[in-house]
N, C-alpha and C. Protein backbone atom coordinates (compact mmCIF):
# COMPACT_ATOMS: atom_id res chain seq x y z
N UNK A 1 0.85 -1.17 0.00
CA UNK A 1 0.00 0.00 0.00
C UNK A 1 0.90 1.23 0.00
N UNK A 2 0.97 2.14 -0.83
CA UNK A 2 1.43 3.39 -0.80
C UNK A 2 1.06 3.94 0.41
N UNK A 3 1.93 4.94 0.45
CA UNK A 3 2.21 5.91 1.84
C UNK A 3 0.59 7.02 1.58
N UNK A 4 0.04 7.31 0.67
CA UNK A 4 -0.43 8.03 -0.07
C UNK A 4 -2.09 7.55 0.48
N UNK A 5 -2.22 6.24 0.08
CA UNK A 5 -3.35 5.31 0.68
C UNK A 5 -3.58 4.85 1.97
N UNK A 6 -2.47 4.79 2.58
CA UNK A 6 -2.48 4.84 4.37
C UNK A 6 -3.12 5.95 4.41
N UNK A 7 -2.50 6.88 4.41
CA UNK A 7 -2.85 8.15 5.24
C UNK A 7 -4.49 8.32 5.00
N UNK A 8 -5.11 8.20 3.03
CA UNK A 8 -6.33 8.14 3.21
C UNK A 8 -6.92 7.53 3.56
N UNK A 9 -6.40 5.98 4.34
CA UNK A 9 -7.55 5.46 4.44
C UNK A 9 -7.19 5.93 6.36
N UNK A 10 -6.39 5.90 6.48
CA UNK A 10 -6.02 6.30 8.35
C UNK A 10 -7.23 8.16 8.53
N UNK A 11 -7.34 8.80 7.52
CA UNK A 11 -7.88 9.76 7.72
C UNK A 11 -9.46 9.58 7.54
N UNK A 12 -9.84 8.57 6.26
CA UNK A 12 -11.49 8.13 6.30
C UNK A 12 -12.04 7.30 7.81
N UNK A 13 -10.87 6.41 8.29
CA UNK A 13 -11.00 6.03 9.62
C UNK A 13 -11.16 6.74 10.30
N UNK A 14 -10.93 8.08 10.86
CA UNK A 14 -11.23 9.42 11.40
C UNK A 14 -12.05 9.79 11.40
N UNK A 15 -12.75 10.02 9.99
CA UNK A 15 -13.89 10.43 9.70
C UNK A 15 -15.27 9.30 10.29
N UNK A 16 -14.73 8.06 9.98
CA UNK A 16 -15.87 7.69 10.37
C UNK A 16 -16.49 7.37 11.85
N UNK A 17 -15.29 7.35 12.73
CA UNK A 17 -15.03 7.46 14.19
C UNK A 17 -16.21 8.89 14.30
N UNK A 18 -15.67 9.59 13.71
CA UNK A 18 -16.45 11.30 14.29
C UNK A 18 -17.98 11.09 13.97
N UNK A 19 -18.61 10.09 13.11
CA UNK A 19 -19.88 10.07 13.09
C UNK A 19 -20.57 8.87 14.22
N UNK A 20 -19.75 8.60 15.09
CA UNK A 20 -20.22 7.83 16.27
C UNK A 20 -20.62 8.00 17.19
N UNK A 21 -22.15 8.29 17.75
CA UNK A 21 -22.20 8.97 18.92
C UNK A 21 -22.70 8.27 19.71
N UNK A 22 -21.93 7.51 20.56
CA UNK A 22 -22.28 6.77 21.39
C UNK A 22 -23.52 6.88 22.91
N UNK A 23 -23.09 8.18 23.08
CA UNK A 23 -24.28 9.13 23.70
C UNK A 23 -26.01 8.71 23.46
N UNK A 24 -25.95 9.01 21.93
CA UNK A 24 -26.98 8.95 21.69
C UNK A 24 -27.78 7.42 21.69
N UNK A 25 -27.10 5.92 21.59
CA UNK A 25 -27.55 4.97 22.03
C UNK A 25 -28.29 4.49 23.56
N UNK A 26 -29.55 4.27 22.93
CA UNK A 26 -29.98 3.66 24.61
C UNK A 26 -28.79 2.75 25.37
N UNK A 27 -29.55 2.80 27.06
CA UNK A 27 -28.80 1.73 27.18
C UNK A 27 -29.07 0.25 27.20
N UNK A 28 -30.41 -0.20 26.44
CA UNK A 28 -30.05 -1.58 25.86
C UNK A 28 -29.27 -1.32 24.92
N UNK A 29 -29.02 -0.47 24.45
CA UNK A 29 -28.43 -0.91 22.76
C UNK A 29 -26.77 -1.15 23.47
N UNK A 30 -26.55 -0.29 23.75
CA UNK A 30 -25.02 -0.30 24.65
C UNK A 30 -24.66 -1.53 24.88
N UNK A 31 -25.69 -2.04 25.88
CA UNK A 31 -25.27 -3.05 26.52
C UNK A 31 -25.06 -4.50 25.61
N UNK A 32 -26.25 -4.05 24.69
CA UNK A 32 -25.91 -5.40 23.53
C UNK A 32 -24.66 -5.20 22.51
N UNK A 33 -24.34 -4.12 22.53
CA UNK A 33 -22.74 -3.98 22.00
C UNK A 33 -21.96 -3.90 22.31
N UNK A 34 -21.89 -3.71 23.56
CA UNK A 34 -20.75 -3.94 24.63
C UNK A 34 -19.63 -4.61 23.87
N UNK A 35 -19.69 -5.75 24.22
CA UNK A 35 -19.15 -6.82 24.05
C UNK A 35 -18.11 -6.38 22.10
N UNK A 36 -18.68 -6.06 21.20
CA UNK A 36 -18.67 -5.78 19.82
C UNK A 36 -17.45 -4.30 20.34
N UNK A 37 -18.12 -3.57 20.88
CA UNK A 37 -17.43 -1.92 21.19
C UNK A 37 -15.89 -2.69 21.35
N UNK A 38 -16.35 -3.26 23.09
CA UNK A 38 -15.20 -3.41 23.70
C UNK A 38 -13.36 -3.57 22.58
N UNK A 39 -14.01 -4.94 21.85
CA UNK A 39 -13.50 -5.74 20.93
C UNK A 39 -12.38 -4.61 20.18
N UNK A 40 -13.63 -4.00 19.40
CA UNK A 40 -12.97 -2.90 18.02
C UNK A 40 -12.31 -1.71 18.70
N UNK A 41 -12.82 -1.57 20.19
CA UNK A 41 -12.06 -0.32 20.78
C UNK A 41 -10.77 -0.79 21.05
N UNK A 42 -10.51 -1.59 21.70
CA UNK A 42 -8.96 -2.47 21.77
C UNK A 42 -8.35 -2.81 20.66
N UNK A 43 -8.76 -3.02 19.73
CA UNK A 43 -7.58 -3.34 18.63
C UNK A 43 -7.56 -1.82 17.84
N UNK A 44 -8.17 -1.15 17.99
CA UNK A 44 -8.36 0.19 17.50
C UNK A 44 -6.71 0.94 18.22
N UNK A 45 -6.98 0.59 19.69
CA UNK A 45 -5.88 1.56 20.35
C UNK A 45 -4.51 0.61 20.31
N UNK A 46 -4.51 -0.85 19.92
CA UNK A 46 -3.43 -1.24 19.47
C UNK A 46 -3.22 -1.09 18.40
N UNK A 47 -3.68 -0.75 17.42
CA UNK A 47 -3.27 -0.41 16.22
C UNK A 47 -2.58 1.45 16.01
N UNK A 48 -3.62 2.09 16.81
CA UNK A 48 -2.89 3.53 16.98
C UNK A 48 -1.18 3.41 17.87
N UNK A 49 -1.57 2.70 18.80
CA UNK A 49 -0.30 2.67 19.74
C UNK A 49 0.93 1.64 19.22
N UNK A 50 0.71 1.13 17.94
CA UNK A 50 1.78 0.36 17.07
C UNK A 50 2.52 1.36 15.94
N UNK A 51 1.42 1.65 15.47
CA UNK A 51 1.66 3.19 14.79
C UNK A 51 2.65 4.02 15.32
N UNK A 52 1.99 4.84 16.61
CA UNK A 52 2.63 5.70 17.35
C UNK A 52 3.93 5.26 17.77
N UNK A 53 4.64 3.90 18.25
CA UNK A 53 5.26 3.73 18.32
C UNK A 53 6.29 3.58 17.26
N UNK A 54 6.08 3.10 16.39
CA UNK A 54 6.64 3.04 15.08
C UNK A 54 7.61 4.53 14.77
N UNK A 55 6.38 5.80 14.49
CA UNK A 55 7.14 6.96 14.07
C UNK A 55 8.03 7.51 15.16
N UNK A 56 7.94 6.94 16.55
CA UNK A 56 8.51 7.52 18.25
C UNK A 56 9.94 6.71 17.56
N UNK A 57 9.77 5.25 17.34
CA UNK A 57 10.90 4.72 17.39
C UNK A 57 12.01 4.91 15.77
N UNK A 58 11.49 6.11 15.26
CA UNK A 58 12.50 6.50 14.64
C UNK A 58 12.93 8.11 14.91
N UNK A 59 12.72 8.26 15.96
CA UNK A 59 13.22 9.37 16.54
C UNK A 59 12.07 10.82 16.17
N UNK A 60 11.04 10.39 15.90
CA UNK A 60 9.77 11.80 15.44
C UNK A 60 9.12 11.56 16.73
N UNK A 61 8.66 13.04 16.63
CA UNK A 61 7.46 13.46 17.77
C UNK A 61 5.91 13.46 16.87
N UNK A 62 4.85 12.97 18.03
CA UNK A 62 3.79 13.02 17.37
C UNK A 62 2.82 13.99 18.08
N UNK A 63 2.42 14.98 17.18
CA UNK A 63 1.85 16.44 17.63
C UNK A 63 0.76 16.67 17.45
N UNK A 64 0.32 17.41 17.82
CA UNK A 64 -1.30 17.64 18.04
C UNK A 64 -1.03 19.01 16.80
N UNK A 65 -1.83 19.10 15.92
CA UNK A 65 -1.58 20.48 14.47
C UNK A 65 -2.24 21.33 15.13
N UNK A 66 -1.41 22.57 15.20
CA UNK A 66 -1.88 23.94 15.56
C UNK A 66 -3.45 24.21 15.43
N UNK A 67 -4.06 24.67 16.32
CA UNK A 67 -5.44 25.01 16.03
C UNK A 67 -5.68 26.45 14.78
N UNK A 68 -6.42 26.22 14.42
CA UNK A 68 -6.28 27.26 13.12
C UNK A 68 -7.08 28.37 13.52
């Protein structure tokens, strides 16, 4: 995969995170996804925190972009 296609698809992943509002689910619905959330939220933050480590372990900082 090009460097080019990561990033879009790491940025459509973004996008689609931001249309999740977990808020707005009852809490049966919650509770019957629990289990589903839990799952995709954990490999979600191992996959960011493999990442993150990755660009740390070649000596880059990872920054939050200036607010505009």
């Amino acid at each position: 995969m090009s460097t080019n296609e990561a990033v879009e698809r790491l940025n459509a992943v973004v996008s689609a995170l931001g249309d999740v509002d977990v808020s707005a689910w009852s809490e049966a619905t919650l509770k019957d996804q629990l289990g589903e959330l839990s799952t995709a939220l954990c490999a979600l933050d191992a996959s960011l925190a493999r990442i993150a480590d990755d660009v740390r372990a070649r000596g880059m900082r990872i920054e939050e972009p200036a607010a505009a």
